[in-house]
Protein backbone atom coordinates (compact mmCIF):
# COMPACT_ATOMS: atom_id res chain seq x y z
CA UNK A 1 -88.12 162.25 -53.49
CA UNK A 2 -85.93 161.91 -50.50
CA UNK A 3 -84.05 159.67 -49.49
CA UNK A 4 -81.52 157.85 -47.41
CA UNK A 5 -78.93 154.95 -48.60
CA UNK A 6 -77.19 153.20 -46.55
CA UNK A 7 -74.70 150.96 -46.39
CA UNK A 8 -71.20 149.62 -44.42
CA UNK A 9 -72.27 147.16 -42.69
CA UNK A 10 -71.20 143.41 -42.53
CA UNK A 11 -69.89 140.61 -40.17
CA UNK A 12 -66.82 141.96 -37.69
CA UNK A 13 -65.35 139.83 -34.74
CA UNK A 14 -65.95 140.91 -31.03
CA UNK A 15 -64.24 144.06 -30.78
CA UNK A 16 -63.36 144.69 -34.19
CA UNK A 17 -64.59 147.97 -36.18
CA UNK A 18 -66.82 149.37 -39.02
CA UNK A 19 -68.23 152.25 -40.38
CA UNK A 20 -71.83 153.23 -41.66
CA UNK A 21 -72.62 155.99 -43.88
CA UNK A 22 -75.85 157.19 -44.76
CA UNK A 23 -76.23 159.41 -48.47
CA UNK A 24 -79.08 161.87 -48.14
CA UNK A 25 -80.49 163.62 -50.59
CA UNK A 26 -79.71 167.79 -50.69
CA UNK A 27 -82.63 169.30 -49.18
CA UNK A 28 -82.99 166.17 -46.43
CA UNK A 29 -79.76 166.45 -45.23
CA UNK A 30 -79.56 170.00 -44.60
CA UNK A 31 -83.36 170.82 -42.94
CA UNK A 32 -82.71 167.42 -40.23
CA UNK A 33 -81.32 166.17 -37.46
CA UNK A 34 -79.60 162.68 -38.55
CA UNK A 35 -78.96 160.00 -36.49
CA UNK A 36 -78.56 156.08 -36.34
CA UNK A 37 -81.22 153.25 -34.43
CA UNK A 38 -80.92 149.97 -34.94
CA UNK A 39 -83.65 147.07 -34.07
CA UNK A 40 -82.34 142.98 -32.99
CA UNK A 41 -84.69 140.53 -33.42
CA UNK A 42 -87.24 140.26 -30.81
CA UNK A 43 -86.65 143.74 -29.52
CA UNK A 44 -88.10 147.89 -30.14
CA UNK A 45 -85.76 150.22 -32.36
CA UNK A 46 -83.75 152.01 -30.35
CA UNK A 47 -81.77 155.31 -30.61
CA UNK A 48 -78.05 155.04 -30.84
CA UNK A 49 -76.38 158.59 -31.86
CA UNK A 50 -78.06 161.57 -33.20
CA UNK A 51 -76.15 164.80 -34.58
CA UNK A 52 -77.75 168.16 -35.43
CA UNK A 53 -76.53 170.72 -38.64
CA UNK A 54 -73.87 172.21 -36.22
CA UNK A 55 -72.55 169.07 -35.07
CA UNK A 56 -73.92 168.45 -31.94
CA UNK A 57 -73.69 164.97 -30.97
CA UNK A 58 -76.03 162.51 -28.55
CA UNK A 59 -75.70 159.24 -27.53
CA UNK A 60 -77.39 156.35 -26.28
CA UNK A 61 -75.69 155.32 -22.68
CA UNK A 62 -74.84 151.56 -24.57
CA UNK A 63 -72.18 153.58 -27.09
CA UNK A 64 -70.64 156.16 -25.82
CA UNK A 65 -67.26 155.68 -25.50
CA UNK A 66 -67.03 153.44 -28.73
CA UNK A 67 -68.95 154.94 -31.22
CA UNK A 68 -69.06 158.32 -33.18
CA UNK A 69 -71.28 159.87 -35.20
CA UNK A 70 -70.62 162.64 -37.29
CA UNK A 71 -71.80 164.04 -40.67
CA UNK A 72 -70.22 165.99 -44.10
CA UNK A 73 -72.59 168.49 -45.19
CA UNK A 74 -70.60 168.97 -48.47
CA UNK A 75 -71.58 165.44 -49.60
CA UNK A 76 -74.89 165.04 -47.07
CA UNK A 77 -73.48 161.99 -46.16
CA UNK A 78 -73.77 161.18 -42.04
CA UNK A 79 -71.62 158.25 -40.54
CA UNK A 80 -71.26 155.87 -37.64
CA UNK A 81 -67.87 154.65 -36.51
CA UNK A 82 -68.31 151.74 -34.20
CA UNK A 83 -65.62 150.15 -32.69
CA UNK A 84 -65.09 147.70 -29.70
CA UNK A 85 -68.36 145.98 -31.02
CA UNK A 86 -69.41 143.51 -28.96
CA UNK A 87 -71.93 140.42 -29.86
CA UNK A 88 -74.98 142.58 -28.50
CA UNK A 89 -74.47 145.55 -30.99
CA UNK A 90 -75.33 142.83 -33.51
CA UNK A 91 -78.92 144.34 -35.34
CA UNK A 92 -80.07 146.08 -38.37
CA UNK A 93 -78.84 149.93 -38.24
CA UNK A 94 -81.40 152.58 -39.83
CA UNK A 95 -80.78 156.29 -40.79
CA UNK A 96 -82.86 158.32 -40.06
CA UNK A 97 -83.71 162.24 -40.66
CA UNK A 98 -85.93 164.28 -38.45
CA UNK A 99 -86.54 167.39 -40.32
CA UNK A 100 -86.48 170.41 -38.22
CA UNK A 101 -89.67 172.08 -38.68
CA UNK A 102 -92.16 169.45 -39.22
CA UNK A 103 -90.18 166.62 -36.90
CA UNK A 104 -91.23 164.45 -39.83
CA UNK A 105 -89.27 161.34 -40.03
CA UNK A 106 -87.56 159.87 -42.54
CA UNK A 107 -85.57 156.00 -43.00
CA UNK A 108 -83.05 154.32 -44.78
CA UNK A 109 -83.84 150.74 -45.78
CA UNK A 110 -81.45 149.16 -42.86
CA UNK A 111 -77.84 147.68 -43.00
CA UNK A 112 -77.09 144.37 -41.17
CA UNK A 113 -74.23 144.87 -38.60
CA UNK A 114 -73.52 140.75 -37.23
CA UNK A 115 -70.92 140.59 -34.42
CA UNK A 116 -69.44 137.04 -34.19
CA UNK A 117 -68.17 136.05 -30.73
């Protein structure tokens, strides 16, 4: 069964740091595209970084500059440094995999990120 586990996230003051990570199983991890979205109350999932098998990186307009994605496909594990975090990054954070060939979609169960101001 695949699957996606996150976890890293927590309470941080305005403009502190933290780090996600997202463990994927094998055969996930190595036929997707990973990436990060999170969701506030109130408001649509949205894309925040996305990073293909060879490393190639995206990011929403809201991040770039202060966060990184980037993955170790020894230990299928994809993360998400955030730093500067401001009180509007505050959300739940979801992994997700897109697998290549079937651009089927896969999620992890969320990880609250709160940003106290």
């Amino acid at each position: 069964q695949e699957e996606l586990v996150e976890s890293g996230g927590g309470l941080v003051q305005y403009g502190g740091s933290l780090r996600l990570s997202c463990a994927a199983s094998g055969s996930l991890f190595s036929s997707s595209v990973m990436g990060w979205y999170r969701q506030a109350p109130g408001k649509q999932r949205e894309l925040v970084a996305t990073i293909t098998r060879s490393g190639i990186t995206n990011y929403n307009d809201f991040v770039k500059g202060r966060f990184t994605i980037s993955r170790d496909n020894t230990n299928n594990t994809v993360y998400l440094q955030m730093n500067r975090l401001k009180p509007e990054d505050a959300a739940v954070y979801y992994c997700n995999a897109k697998t290549y060939w079937t651009r089927t979609d896969y999620w992890g169960q969320g990880t609250q990120v709160t940003v106290s101001s």
